[in-house]
Protein backbone atom coordinates (compact mmCIF):
# COMPACT_ATOMS: atom_id res chain seq x y z
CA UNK A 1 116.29 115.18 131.95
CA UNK A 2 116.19 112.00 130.23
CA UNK A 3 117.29 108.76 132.14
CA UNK A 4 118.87 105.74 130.46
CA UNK A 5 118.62 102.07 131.14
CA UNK A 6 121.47 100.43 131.76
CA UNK A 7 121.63 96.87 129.54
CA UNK A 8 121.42 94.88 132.82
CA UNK A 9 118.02 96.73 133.31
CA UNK A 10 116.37 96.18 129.92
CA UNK A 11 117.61 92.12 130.28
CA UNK A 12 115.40 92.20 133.84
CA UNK A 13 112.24 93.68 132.45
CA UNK A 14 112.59 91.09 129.45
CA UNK A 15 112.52 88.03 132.20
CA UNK A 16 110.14 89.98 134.04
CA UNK A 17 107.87 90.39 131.11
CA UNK A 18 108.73 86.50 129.72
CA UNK A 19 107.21 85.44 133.60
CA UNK A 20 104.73 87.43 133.22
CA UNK A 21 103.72 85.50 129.43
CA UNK A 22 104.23 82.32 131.22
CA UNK A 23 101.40 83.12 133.91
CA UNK A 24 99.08 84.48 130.83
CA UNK A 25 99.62 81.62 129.06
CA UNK A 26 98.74 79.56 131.78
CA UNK A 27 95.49 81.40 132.84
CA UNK A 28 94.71 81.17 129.21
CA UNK A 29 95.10 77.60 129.28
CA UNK A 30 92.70 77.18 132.43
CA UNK A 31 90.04 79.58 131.17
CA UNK A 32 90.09 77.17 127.17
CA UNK A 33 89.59 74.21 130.03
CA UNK A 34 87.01 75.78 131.83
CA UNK A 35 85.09 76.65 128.46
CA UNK A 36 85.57 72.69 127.43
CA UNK A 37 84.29 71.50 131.11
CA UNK A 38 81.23 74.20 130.79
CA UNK A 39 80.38 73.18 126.44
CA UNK A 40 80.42 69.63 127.67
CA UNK A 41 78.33 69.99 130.24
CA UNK A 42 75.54 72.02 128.28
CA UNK A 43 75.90 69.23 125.68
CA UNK A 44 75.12 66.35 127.84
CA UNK A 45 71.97 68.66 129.38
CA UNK A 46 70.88 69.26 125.98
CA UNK A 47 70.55 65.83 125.11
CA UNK A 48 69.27 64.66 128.10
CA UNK A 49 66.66 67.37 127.74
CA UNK A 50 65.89 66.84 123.71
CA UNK A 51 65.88 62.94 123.83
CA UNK A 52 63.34 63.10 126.96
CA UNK A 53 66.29 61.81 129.32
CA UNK A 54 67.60 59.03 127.13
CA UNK A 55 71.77 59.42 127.10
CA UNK A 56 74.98 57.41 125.97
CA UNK A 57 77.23 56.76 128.48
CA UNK A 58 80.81 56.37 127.40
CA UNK A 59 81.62 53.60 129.28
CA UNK A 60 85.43 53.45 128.25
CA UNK A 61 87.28 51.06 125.74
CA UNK A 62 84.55 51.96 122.89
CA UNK A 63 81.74 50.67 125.12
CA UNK A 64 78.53 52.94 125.31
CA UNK A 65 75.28 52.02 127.11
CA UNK A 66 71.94 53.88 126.87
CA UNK A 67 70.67 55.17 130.22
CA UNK A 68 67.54 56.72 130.79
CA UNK A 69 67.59 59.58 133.55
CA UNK A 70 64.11 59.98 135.21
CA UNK A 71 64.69 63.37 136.36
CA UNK A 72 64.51 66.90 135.25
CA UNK A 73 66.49 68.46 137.78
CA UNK A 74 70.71 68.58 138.40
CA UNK A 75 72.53 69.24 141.03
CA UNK A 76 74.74 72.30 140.92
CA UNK A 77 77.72 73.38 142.97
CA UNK A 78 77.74 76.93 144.00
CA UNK A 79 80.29 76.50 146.83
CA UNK A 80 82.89 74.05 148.32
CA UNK A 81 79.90 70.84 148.79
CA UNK A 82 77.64 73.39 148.57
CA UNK A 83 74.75 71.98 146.12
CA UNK A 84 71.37 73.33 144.54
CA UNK A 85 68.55 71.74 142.73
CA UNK A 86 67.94 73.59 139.13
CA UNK A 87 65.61 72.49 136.52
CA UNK A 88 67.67 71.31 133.75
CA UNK A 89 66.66 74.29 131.14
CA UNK A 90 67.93 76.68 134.28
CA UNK A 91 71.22 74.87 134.47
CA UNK A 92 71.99 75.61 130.81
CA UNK A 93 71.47 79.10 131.22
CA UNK A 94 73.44 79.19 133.95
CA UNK A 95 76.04 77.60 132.40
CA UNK A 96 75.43 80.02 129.23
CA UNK A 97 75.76 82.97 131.57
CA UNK A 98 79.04 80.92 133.16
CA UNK A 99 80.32 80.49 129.79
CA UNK A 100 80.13 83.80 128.23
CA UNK A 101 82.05 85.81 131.26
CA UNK A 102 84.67 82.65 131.04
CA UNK A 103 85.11 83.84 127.17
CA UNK A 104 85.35 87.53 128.03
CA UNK A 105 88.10 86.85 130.90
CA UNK A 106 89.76 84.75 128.31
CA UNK A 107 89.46 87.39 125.12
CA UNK A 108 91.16 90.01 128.09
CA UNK A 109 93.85 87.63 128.86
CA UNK A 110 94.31 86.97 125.00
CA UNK A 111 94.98 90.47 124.76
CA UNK A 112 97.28 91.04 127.57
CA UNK A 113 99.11 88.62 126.19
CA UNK A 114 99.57 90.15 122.67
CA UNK A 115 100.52 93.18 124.68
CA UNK A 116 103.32 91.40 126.59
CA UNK A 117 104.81 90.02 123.24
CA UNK A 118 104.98 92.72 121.50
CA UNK A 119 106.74 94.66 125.11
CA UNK A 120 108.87 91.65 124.77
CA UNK A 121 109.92 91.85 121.16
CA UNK A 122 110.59 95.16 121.46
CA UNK A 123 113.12 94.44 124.00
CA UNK A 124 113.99 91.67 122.52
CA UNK A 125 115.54 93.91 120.20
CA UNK A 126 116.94 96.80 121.57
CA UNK A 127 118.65 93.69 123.36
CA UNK A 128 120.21 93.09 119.69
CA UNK A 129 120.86 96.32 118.80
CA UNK A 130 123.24 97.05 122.26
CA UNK A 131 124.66 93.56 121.26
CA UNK A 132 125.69 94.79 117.84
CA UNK A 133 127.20 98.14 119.44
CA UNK A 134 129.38 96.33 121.65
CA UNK A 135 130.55 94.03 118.96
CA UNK A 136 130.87 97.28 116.30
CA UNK A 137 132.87 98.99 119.63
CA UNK A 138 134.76 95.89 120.06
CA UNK A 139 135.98 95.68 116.55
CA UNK A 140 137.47 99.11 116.48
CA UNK A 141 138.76 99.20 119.64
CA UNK A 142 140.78 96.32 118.37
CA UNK A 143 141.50 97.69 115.34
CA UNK A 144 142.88 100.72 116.92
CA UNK A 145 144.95 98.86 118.93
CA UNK A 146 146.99 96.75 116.11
């Protein structure tokens, strides 16, 4: 036996699946940050490493100043002030690693969130199309009546 949705119903899995965009969107949005923090960090470590620890620092306002860091090692968070030592070359592969599972999570997301627009269109318009029967039922219930 085949159950129908009533046009209240449809409407609450449309908001349902326009919240559920929103989050997608937003995890989306934290995972292109994430990728941004990680690509300017390798940057910075490739430079460092390739001009023998001579850097511009962006100083603000257009101002740079060469620094010179006498050092081959970083500092890397791996918990709340939790810190280890790594060889620069080790923190770029780390980051590498960090980098490629941050694009898979986001490619996922990118495709949940095709998935939820196209849910949404769909009931987007059977939205329409109960719209236009009422109107079309409407319309000849008042001509009927004249």
């Amino acid at each position: 036996m085949q159950q129908r949705m009533t046009e209240q119903q449809i409407y609450q899995m449309a908001q349902h699946e326009q919240a559920k965009m929103r989050q997608l969107e937003d995890l989306l949005e934290n995972y292109i940050e994430a990728l941004r923090e990680v690509n300017g960090s390798v940057e910075a470590l490739k430079e460092i490493k390739d001009n023998k620890g001579k850097v511009l620092v962006k100083l603000g306002a257009g101002v740079l100043i060469e620094a010179e860091i006498k050092t081959d090692q970083v500092k890397i968070n791996f918990a709340e002030n939790g810190f280890i030592d790594e060889k620069i070359e080790e923190a770029i592969k780390k980051l590498e690693l960090r980098k490629t599972n941050v694009e898979k999570k986001a490619e996922k997301t990118n495709q949940e969130l095709a998935s939820s627009q196209q849910k949404l269109s769909q009931l987007a318009s059977i939205l329409k199309q109960i719209e236009a029967e009422k109107k079309k039922n409407f319309s000849k219930s008042a001509t009927l009546t004249k």
